[in-house]
PDB file of N, CA and C in Angstrom:
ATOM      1  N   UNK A   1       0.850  -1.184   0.000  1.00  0.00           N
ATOM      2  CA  UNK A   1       0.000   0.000   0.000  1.00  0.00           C
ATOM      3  C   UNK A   1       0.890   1.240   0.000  1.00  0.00           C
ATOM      4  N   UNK A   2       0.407   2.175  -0.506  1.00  0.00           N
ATOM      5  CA  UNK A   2       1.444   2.864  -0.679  1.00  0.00           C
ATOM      6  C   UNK A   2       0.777   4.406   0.836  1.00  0.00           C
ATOM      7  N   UNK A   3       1.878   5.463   0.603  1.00  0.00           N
ATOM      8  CA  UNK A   3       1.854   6.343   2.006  1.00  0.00           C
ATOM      9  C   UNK A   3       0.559   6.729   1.820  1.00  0.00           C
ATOM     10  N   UNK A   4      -0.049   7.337   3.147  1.00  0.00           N
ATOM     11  CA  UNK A   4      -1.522   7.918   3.245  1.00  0.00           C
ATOM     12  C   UNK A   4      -1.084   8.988   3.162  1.00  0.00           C
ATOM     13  N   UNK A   5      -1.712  10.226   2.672  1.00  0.00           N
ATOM     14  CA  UNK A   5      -1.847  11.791   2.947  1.00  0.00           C
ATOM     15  C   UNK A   5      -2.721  12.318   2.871  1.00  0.00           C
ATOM     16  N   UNK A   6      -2.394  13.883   3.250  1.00  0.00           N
ATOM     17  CA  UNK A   6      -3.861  14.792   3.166  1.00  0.00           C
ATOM     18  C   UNK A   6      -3.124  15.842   1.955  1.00  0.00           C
ATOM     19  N   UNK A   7      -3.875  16.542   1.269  1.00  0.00           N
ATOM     20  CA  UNK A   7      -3.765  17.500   0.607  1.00  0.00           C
ATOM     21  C   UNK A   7      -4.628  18.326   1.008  1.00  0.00           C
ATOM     22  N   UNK A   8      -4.076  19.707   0.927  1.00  0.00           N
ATOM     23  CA  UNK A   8      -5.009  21.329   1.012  1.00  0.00           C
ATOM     24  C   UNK A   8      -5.132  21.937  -0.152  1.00  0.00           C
ATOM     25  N   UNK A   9      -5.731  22.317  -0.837  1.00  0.00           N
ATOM     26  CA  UNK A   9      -5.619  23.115  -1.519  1.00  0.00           C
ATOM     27  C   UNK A   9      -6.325  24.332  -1.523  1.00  0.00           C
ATOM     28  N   UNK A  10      -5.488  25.579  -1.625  1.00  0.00           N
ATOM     29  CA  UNK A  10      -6.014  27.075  -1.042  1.00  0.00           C
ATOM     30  C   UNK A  10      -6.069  27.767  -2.092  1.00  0.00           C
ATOM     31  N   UNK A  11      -7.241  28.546  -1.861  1.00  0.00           N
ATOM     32  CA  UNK A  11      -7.437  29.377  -3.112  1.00  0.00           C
ATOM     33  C   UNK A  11      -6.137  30.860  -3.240  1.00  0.00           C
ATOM     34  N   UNK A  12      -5.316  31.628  -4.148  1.00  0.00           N
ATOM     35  CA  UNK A  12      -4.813  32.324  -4.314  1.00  0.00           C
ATOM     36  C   UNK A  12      -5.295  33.985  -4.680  1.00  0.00           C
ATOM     37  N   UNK A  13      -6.438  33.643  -5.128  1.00  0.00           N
ATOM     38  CA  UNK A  13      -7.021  35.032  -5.840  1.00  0.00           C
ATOM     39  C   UNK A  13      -7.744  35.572  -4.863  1.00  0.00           C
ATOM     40  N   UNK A  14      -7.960  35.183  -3.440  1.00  0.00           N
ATOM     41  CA  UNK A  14      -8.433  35.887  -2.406  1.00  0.00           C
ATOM     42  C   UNK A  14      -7.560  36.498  -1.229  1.00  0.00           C
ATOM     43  N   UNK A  15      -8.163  37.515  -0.582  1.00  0.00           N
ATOM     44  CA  UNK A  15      -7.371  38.520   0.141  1.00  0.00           C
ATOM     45  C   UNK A  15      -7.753  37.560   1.684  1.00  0.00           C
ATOM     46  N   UNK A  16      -6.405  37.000   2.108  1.00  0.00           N
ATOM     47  CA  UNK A  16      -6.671  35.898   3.069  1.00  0.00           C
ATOM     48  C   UNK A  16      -5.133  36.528   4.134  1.00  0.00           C
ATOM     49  N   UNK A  17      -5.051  36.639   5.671  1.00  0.00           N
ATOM     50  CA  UNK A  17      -3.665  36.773   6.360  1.00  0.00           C
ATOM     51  C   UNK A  17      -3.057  35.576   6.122  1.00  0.00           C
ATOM     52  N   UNK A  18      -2.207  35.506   7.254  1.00  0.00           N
ATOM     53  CA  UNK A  18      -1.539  34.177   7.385  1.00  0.00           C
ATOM     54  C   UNK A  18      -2.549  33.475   7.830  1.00  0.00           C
ATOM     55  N   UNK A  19      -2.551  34.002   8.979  1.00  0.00           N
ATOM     56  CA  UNK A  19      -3.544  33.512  10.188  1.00  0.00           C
ATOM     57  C   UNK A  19      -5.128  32.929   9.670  1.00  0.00           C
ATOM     58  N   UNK A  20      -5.690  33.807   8.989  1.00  0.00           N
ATOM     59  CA  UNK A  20      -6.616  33.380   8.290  1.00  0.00           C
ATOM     60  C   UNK A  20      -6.392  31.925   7.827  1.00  0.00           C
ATOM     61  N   UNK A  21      -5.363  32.153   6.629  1.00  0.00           N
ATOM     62  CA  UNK A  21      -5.082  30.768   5.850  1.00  0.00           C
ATOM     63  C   UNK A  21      -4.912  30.259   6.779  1.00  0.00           C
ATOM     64  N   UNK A  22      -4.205  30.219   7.775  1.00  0.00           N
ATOM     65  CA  UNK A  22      -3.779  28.802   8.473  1.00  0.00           C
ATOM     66  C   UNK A  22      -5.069  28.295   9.357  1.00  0.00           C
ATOM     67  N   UNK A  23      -6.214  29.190   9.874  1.00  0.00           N
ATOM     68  CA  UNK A  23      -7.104  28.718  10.191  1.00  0.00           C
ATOM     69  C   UNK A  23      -8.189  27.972   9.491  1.00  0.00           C
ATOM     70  N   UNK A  24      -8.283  28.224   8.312  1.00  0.00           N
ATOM     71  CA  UNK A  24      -9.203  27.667   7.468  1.00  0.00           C
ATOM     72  C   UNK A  24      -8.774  26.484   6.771  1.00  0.00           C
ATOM     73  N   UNK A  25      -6.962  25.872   6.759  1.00  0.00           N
ATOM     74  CA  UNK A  25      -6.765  25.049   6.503  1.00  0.00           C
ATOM     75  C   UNK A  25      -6.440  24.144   7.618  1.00  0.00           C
ATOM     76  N   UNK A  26      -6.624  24.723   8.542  1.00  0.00           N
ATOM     77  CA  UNK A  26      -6.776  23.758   9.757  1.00  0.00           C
ATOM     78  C   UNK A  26      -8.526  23.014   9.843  1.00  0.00           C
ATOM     79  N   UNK A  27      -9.651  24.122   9.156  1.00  0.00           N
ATOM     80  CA  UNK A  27     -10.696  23.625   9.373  1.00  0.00           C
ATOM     81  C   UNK A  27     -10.857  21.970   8.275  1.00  0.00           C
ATOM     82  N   UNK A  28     -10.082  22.228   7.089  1.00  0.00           N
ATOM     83  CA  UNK A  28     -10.278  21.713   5.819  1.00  0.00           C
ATOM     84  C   UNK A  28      -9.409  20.185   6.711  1.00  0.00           C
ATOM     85  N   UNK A  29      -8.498  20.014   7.419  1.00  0.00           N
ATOM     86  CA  UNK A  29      -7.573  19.119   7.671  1.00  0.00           C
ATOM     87  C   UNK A  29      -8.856  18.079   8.500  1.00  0.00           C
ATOM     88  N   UNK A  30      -9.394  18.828   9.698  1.00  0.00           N
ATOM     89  CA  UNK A  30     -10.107  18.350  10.673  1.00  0.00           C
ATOM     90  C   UNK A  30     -11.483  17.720   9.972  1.00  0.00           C
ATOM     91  N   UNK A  31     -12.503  18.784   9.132  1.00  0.00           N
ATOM     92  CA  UNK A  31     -13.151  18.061   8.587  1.00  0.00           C
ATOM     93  C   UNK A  31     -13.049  16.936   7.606  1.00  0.00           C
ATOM     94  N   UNK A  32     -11.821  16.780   6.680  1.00  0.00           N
ATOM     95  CA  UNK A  32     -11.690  15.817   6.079  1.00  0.00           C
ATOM     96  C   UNK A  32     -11.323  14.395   6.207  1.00  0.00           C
ATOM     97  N   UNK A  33     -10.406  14.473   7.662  1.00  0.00           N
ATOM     98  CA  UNK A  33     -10.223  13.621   8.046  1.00  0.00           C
ATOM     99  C   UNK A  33     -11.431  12.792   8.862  1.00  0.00           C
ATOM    100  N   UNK A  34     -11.805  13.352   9.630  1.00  0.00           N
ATOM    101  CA  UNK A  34     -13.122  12.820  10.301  1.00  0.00           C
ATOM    102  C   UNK A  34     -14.297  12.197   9.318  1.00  0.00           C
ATOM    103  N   UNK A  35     -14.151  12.559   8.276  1.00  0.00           N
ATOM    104  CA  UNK A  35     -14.342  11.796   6.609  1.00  0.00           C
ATOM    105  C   UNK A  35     -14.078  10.855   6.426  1.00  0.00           C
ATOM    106  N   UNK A  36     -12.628  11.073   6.569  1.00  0.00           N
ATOM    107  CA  UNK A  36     -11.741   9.517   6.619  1.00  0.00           C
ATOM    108  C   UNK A  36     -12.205   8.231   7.393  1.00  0.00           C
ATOM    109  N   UNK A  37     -12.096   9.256   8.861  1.00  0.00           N
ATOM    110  CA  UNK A  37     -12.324   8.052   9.814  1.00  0.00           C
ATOM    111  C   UNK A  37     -13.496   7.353  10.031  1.00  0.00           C
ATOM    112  N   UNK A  38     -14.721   7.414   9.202  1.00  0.00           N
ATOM    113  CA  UNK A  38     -15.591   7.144   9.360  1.00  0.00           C
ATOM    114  C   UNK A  38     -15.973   6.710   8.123  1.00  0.00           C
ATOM    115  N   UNK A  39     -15.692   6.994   6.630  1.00  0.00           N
ATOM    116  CA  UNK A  39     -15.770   6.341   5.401  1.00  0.00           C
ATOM    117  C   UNK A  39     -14.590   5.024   4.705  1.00  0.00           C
ATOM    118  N   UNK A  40     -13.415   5.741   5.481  1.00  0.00           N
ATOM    119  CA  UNK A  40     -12.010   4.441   5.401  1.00  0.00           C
ATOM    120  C   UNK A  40     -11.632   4.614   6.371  1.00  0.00           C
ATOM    121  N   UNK A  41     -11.892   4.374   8.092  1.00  0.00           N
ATOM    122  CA  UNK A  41     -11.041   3.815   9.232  1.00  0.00           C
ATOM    123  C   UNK A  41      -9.346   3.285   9.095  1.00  0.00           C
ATOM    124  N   UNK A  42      -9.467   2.534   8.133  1.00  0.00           N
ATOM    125  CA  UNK A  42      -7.869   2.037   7.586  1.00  0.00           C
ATOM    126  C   UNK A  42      -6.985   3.040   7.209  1.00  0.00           C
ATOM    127  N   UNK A  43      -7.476   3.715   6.294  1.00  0.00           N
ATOM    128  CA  UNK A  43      -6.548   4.822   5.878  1.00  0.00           C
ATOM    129  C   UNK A  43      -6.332   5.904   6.692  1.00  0.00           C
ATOM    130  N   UNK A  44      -7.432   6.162   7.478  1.00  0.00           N
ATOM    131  CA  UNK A  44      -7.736   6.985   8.745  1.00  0.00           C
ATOM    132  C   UNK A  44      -6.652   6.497   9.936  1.00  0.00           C
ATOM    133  N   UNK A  45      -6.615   5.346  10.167  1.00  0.00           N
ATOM    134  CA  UNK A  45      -5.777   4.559  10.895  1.00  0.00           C
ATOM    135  C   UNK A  45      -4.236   4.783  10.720  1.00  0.00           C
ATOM    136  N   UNK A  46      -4.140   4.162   9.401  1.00  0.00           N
ATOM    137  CA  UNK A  46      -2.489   4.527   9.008  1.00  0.00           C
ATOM    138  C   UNK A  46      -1.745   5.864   8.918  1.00  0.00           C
ATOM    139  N   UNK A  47      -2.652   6.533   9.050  1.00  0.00           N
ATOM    140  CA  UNK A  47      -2.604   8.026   8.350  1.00  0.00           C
ATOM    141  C   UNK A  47      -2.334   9.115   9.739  1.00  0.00           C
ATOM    142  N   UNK A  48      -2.415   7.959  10.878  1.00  0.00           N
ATOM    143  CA  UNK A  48      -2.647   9.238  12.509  1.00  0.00           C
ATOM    144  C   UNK A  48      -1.500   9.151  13.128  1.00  0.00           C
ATOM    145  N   UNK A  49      -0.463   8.070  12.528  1.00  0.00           N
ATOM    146  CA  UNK A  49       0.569   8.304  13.209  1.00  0.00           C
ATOM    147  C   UNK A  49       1.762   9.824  12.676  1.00  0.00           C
ATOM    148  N   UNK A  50       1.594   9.609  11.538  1.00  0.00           N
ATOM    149  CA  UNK A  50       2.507  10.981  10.972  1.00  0.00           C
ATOM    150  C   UNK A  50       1.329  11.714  10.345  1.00  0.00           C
ATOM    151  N   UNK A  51       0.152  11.876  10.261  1.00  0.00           N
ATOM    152  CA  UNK A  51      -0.463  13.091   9.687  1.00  0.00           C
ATOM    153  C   UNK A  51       0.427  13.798   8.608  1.00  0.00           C
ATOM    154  N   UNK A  52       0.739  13.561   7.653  1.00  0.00           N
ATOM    155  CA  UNK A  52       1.078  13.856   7.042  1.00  0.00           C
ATOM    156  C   UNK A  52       0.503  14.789   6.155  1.00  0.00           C
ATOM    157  N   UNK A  53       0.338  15.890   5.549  1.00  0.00           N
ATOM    158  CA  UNK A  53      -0.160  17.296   4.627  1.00  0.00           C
ATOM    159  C   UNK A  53       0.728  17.900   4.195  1.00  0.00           C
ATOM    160  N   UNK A  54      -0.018  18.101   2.823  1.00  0.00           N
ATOM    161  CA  UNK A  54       0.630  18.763   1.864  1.00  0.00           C
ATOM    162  C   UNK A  54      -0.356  20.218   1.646  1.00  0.00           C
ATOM    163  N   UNK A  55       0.399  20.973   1.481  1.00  0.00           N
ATOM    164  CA  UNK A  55      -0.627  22.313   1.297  1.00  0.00           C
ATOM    165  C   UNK A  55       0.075  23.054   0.250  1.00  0.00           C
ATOM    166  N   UNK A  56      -1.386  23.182  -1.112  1.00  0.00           N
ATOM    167  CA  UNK A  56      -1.235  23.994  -2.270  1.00  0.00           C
ATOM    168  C   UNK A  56      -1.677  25.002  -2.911  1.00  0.00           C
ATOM    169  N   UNK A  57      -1.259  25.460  -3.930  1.00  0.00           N
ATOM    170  CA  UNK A  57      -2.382  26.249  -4.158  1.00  0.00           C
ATOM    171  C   UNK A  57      -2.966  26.580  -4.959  1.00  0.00           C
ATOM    172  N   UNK A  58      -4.460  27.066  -5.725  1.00  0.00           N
ATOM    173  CA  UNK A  58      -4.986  26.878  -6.762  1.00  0.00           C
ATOM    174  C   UNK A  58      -5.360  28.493  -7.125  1.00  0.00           C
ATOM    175  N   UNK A  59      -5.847  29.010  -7.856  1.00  0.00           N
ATOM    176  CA  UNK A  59      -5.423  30.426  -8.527  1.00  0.00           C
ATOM    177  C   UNK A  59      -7.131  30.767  -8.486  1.00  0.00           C
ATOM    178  N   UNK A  60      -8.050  29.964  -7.891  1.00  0.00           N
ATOM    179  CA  UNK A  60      -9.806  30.507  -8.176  1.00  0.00           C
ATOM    180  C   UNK A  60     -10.286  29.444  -7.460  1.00  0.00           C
ATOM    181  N   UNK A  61     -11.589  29.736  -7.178  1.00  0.00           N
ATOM    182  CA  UNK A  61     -12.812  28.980  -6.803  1.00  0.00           C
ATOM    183  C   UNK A  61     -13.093  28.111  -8.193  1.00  0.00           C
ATOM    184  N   UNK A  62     -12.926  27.772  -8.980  1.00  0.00           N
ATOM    185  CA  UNK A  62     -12.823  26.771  -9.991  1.00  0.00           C
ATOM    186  C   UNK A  62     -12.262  25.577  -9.426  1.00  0.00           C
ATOM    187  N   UNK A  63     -10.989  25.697  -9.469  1.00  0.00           N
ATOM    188  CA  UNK A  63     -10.216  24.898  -9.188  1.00  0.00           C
ATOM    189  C   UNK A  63     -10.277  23.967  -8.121  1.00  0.00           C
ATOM    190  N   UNK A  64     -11.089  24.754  -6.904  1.00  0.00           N
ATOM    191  CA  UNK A  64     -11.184  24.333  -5.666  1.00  0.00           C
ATOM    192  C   UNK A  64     -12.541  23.580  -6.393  1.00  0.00           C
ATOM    193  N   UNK A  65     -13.093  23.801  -7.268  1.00  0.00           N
ATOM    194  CA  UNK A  65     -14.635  23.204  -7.548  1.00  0.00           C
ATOM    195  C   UNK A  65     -14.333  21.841  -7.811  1.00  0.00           C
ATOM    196  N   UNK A  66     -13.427  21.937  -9.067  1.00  0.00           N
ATOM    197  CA  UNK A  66     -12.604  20.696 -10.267  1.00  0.00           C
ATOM    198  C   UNK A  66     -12.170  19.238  -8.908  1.00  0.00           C
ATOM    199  N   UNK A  67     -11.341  20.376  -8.067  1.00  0.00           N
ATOM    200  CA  UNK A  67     -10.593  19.097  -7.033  1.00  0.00           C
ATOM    201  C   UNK A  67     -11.405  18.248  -6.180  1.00  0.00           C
ATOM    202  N   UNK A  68     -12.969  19.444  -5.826  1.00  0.00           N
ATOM    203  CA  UNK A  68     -13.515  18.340  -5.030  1.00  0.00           C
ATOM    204  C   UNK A  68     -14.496  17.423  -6.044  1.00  0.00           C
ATOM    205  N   UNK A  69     -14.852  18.120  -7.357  1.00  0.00           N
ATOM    206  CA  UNK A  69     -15.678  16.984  -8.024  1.00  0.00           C
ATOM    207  C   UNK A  69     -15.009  15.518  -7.863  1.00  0.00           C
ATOM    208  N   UNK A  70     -13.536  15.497  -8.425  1.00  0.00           N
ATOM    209  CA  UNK A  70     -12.679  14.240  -8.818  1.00  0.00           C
ATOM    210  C   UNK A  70     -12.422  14.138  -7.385  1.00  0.00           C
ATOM    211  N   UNK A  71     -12.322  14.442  -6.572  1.00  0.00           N
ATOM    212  CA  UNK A  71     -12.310  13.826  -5.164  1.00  0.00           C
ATOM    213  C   UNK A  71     -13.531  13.075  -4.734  1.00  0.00           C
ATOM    214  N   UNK A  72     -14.901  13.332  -4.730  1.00  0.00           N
ATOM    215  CA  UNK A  72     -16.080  12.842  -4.830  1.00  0.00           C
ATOM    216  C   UNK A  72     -16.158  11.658  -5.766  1.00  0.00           C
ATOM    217  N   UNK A  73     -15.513  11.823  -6.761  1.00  0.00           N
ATOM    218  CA  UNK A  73     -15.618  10.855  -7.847  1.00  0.00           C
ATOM    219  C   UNK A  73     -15.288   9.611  -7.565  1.00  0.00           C
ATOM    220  N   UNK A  74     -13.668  10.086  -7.170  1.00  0.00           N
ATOM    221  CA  UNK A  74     -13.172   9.084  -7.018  1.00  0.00           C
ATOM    222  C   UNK A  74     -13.332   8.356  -5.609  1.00  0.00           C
ATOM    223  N   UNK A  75     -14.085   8.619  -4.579  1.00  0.00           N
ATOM    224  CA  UNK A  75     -14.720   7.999  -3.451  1.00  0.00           C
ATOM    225  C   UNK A  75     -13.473   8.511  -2.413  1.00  0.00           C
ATOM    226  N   UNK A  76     -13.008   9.433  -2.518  1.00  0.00           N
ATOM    227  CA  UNK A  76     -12.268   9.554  -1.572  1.00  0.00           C
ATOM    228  C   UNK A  76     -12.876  10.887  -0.628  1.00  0.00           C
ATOM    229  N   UNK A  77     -12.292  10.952   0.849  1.00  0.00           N
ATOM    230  CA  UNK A  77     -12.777  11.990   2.020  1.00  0.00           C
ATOM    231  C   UNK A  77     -12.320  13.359   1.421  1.00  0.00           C
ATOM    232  N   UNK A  78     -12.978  14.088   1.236  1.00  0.00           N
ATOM    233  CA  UNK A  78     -12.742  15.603   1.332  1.00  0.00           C
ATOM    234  C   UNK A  78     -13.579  16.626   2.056  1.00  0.00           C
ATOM    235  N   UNK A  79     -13.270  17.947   1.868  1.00  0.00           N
ATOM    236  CA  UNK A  79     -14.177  18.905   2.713  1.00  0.00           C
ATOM    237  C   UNK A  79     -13.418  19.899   1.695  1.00  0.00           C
ATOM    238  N   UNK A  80     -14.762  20.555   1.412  1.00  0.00           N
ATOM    239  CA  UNK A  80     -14.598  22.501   0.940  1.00  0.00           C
ATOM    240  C   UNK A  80     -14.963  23.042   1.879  1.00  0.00           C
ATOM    241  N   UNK A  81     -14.149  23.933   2.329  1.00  0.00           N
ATOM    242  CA  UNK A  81     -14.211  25.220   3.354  1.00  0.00           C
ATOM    243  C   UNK A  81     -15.006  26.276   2.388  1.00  0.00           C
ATOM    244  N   UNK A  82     -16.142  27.024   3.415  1.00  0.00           N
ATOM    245  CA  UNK A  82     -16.643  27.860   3.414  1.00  0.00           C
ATOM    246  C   UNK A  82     -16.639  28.899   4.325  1.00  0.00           C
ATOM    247  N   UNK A  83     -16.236  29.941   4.149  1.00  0.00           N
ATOM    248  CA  UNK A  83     -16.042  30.762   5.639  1.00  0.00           C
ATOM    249  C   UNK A  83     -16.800  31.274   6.441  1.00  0.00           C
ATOM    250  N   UNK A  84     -17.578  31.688   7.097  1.00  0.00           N
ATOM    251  CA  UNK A  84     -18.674  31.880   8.126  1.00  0.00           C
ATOM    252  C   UNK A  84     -18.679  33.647   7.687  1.00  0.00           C
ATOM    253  N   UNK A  85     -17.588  34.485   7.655  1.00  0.00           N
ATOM    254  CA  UNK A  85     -18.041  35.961   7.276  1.00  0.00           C
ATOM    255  C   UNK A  85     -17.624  36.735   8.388  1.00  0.00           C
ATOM    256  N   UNK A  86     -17.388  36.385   9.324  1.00  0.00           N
ATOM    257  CA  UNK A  86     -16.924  36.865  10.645  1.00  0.00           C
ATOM    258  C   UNK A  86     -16.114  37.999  10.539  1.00  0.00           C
ATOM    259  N   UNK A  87     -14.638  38.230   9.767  1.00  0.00           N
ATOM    260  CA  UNK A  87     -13.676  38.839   9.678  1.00  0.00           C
ATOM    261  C   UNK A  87     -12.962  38.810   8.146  1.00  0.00           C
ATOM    262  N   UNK A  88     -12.713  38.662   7.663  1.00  0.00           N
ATOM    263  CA  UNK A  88     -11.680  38.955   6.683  1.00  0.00           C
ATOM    264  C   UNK A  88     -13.041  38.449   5.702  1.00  0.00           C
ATOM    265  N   UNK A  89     -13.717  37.808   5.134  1.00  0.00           N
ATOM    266  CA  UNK A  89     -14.420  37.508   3.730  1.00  0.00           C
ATOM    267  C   UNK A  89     -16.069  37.468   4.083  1.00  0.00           C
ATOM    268  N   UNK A  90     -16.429  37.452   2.528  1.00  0.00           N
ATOM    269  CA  UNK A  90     -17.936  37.452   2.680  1.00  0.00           C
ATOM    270  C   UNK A  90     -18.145  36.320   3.034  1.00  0.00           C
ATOM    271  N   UNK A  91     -19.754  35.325   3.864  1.00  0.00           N
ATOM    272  CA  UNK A  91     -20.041  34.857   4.055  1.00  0.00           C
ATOM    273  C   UNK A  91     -20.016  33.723   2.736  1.00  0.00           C
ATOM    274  N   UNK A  92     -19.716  32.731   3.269  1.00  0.00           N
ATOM    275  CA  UNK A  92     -19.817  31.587   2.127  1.00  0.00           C
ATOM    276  C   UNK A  92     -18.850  31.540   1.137  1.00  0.00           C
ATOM    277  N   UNK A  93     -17.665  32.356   1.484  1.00  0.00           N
ATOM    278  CA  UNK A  93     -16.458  32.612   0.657  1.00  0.00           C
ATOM    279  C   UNK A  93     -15.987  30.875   0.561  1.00  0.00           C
ATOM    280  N   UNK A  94     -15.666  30.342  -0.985  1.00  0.00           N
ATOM    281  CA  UNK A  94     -14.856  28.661  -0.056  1.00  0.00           C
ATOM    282  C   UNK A  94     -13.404  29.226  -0.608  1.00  0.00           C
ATOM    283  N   UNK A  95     -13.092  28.891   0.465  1.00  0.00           N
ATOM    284  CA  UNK A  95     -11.436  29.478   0.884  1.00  0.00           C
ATOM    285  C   UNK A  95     -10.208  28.048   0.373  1.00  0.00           C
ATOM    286  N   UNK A  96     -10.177  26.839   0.501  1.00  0.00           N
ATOM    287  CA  UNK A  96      -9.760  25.795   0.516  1.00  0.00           C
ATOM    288  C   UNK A  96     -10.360  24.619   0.118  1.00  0.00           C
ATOM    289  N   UNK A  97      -9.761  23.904   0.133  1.00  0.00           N
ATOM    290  CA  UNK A  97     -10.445  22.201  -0.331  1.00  0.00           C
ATOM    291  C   UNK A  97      -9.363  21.092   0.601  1.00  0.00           C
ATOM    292  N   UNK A  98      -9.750  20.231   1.129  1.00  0.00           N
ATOM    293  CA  UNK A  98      -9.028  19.329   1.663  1.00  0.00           C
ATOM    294  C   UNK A  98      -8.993  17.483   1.120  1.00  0.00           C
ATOM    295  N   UNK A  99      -8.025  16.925   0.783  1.00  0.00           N
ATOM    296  CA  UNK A  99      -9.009  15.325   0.079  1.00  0.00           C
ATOM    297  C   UNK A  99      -7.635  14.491   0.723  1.00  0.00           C
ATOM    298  N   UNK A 100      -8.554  13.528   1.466  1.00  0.00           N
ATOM    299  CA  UNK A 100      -7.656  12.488   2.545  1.00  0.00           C
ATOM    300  C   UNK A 100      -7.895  12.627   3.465  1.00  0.00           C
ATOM    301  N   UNK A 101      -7.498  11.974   4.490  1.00  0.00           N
ATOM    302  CA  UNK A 101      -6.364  11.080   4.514  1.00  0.00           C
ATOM    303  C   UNK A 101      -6.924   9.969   3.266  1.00  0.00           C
ATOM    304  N   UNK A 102      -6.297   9.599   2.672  1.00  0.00           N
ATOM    305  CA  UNK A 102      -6.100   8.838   1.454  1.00  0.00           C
ATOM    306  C   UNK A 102      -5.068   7.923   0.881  1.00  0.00           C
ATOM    307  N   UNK A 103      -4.715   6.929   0.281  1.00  0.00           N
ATOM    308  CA  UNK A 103      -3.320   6.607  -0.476  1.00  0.00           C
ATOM    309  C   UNK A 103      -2.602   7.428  -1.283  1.00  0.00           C
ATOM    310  N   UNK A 104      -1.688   7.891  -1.558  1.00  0.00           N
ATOM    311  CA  UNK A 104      -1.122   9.325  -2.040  1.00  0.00           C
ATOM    312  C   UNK A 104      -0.984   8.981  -3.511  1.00  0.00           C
ATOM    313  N   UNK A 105      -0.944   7.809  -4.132  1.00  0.00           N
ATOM    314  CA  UNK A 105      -1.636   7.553  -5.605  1.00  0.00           C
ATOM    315  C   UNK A 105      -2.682   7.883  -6.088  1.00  0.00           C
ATOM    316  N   UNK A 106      -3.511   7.575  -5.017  1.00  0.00           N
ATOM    317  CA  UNK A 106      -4.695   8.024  -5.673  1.00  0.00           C
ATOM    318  C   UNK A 106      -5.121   9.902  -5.205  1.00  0.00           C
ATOM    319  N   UNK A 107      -4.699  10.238  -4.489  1.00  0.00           N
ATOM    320  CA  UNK A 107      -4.987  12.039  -4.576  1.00  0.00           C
ATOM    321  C   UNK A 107      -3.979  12.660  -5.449  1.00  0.00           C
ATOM    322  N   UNK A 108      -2.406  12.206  -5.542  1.00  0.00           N
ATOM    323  CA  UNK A 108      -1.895  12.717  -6.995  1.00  0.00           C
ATOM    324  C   UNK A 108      -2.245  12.567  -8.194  1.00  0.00           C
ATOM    325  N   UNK A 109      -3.437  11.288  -8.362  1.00  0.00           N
ATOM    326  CA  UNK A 109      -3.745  11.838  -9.760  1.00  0.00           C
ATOM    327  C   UNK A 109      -4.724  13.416  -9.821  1.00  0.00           C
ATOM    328  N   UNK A 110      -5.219  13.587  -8.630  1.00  0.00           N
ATOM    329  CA  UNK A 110      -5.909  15.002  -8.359  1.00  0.00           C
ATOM    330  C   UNK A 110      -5.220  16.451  -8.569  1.00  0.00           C
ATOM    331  N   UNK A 111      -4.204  16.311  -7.789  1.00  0.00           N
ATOM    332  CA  UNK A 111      -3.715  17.144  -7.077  1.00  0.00           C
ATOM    333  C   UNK A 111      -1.862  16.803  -7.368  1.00  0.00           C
ATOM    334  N   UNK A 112      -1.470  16.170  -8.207  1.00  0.00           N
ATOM    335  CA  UNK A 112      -0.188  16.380  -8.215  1.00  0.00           C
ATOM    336  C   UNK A 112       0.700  17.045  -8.687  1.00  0.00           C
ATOM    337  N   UNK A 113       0.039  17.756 -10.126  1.00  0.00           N
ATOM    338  CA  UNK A 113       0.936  18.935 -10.532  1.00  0.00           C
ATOM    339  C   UNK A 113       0.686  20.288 -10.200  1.00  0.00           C
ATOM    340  N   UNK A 114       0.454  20.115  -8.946  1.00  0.00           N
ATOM    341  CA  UNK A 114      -0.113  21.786  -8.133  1.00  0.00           C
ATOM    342  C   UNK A 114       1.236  22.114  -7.581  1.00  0.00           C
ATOM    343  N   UNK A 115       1.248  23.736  -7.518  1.00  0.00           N
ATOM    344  CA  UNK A 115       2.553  23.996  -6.156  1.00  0.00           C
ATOM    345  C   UNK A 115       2.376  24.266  -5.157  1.00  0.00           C
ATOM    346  N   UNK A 116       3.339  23.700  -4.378  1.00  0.00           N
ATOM    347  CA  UNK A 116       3.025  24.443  -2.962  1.00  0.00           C
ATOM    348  C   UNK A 116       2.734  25.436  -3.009  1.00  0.00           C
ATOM    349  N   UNK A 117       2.258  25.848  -1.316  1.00  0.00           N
ATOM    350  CA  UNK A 117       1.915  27.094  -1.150  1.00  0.00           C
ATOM    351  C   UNK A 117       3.231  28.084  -0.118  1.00  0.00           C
TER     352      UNK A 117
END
C-alpha cells in the first residue's frame, strides 16, 4: 500500500492573512479527516501516526470546484471550506479544499501537478 496523505488546496485570488489561511486550513484538515475516519477507518488509521499534509495552491474557486468533483468521484474523504463571514471575507467565501487522509496515488492523480503554497 502505498503512504496515506492529506492534501489542502487554497485558493490564491483571495485577500486571506496568514492567520486566516492557516485557520481555514486547519478547518479543511479536521473536517476531512473525520471523513476519513468514518468512510475508510484504515486509511484513517495509518494516516494518525505521521499526519502527514501537503498544502497547495490553486489560482480561483474553480479549481477548488474541479478538485472536489474528482475527489467525490473518485470515493475519496474531502471537505470545501466555506467561511462563516466573521472577519476577513464574505459569508460563504470557499477558501480551501481538503481530500484524505487517502493513499497518495490516488490524490496525486488530483492534485499532483499543483505547487506548494
Amino acid at each position: 500500500m502505498s503512504a496515506i496523505k492529506q492534501v489542502i488546496a487554497v485558493r490564491t485570488d483571495i485577500k486571506m492573512g496568514r492567520g486566516k489561511t492557516a485557520a481555514q486550513v486547519g478547518h479543511a484538515c479536521v473536517l476531512a479527516a473525520e471523513a476519513a475516519r468514518v468512510s475508510h477507518p484504515d486509511w484513517w488509521n495509518e494516516w494518525w501516526d505521521t499526519q502527514e499534509k501537503v498544502v497547495v495552491r490553486v489560482p480561483g474557486y474553480g479549481d477548488l470546484e474541479e478538485i472536489r468533483r474528482e475527489a467525490a468521484r473518485a470515493g475519496l474523504p474531502h471537505h470545501m471550506v466555506r467561511d462563516a463571514g466573521h472577519t476577513q471575507l464574505a459569508p460563504g467565501t470557499a477558501t480551501c479544499v481538503s481530500v484524505g487522509p487517502a493513499p497518495e496515488h490516488l490524490i496525486d492523480r488530483i492534485t499532483g501537478g499543483l505547487s506548494l503554497l
